[in-house]
C-alpha atoms as a PDB file:
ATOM      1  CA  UNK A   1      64.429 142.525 126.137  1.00  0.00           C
ATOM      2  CA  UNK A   2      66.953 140.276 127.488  1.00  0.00           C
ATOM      3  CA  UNK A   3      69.703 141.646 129.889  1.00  0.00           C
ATOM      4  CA  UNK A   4      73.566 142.378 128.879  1.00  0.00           C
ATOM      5  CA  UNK A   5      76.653 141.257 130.237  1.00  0.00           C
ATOM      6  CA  UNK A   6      79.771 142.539 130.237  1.00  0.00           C
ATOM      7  CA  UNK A   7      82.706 140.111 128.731  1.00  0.00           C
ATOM      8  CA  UNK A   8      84.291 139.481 132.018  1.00  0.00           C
ATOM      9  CA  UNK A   9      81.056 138.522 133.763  1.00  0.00           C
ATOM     10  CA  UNK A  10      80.746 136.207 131.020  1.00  0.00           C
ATOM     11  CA  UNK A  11      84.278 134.695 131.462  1.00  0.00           C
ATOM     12  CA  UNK A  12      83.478 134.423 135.489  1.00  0.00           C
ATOM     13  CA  UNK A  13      80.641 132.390 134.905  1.00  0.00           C
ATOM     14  CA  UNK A  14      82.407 129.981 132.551  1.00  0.00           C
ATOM     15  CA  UNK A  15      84.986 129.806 134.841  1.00  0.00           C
ATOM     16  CA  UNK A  16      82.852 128.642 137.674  1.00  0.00           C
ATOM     17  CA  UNK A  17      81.636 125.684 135.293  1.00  0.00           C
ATOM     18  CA  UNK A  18      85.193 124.597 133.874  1.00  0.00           C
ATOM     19  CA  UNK A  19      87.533 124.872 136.955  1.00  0.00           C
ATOM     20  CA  UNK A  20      84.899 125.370 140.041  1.00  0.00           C
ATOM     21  CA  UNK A  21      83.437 121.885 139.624  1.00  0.00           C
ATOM     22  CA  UNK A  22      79.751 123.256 139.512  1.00  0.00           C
ATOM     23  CA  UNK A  23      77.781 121.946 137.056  1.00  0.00           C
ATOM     24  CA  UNK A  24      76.321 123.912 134.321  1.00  0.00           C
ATOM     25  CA  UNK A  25      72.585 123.989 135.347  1.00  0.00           C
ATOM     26  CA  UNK A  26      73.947 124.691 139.200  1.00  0.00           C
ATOM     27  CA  UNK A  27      75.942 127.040 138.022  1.00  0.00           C
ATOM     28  CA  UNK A  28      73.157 128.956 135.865  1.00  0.00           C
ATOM     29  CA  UNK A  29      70.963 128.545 138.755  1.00  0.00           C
ATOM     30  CA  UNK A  30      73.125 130.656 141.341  1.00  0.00           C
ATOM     31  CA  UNK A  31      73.757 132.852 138.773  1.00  0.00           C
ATOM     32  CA  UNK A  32      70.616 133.737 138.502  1.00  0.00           C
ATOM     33  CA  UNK A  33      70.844 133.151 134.358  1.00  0.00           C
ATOM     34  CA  UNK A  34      69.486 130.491 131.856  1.00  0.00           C
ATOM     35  CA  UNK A  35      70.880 127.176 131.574  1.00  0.00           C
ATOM     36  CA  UNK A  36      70.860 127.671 127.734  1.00  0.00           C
ATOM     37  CA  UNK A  37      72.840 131.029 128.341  1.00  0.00           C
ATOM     38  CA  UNK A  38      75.506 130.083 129.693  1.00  0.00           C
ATOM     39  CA  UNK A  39      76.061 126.758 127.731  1.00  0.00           C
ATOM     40  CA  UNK A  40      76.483 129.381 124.702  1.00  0.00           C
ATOM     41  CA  UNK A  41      78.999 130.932 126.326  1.00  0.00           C
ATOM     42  CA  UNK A  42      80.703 128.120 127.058  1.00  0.00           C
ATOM     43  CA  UNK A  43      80.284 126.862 123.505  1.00  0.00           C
ATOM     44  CA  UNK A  44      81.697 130.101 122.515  1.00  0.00           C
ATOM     45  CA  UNK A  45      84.879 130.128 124.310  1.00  0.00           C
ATOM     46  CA  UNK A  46      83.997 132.241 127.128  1.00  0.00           C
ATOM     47  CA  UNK A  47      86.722 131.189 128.633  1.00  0.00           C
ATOM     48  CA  UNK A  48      89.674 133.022 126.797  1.00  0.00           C
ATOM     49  CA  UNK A  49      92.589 131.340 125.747  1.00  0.00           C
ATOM     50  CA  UNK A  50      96.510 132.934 126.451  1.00  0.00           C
ATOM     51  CA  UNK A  51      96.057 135.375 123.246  1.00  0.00           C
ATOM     52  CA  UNK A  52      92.667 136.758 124.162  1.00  0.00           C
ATOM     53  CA  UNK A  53      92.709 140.277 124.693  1.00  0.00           C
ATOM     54  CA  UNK A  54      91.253 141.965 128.118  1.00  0.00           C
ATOM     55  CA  UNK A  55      88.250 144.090 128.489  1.00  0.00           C
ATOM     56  CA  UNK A  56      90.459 146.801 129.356  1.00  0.00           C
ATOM     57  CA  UNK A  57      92.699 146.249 126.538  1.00  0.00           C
ATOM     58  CA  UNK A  58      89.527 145.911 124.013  1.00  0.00           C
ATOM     59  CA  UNK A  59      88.633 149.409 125.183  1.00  0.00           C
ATOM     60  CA  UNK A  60      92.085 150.949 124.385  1.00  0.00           C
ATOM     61  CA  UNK A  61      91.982 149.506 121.051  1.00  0.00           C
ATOM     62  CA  UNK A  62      88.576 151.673 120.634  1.00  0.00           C
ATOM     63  CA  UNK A  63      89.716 154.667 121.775  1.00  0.00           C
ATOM     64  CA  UNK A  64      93.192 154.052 119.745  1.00  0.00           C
ATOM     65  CA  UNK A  65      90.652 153.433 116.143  1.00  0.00           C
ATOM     66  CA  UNK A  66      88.828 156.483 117.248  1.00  0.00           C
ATOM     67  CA  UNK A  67      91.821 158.439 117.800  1.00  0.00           C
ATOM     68  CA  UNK A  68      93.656 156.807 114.352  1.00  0.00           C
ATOM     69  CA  UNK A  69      90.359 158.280 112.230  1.00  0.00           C
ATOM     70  CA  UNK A  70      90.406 161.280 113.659  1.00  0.00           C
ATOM     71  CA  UNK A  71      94.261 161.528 112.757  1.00  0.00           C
ATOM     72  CA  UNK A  72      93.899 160.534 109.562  1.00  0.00           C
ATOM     73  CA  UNK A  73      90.767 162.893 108.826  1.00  0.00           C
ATOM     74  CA  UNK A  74      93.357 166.202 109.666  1.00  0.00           C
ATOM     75  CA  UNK A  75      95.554 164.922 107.659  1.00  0.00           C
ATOM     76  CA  UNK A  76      93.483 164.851 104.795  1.00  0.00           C
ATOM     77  CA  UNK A  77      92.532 168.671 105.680  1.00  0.00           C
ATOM     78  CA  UNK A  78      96.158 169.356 105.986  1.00  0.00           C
ATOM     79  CA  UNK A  79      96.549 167.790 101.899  1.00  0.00           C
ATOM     80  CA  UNK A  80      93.804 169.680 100.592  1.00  0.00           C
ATOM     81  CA  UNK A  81      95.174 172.903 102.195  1.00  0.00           C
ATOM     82  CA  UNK A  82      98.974 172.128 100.463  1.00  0.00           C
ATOM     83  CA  UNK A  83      96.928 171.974  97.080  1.00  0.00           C
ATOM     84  CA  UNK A  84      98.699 174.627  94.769  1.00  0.00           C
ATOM     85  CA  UNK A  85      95.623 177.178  94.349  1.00  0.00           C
ATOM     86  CA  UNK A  86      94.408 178.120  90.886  1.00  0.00           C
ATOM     87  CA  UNK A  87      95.969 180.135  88.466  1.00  0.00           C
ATOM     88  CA  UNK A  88      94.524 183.160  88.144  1.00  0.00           C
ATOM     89  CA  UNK A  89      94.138 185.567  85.466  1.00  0.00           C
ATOM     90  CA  UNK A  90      94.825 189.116  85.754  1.00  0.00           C
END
């Protein structure tokens, strides 16, 4: 199984191939990664553009989905409780 890195990491290392002047199999090499690794990220835009989000604001979208569901879910127990009840014979 092949190792994970986080986003930024990923950006860092493109970085040091597009503005640090290293070339990409240098670069690989003192990043201890493969060659073919990090030309994918570079392929993939690792390097984010001005409306790229941040890690940290990734994360806050998460937590604000998580949050939304859970919103929405009492809400939904809030409706069925406002349900007129059954009539009821006596």
């Amino acid at each position: 199984m092949g190792r994970k890195f986080n986003e930024e990491y990923k950006q860092e290392a493109v970085k040091l191939v597009k503005e640090g002047g290293l070339s990409l199999c240098q670069a690989a090499r003192d990043l201890g990664i493969a060659p073919s690794t990090l030309c994918k990220w570079v392929k993939d835009g690792g390097d984010p553009g001005p409306n790229s989000l941040t890690v940290s604001e990734k994360e806050e979208i998460k937590a604000l989905r998580k949050e939304n569901a859970t919103l929405r879910m009492e809400r939904d127990i809030l409706k069925i409780d406002e349900l007129p009840q059954s009539v009821s014979f006596a």
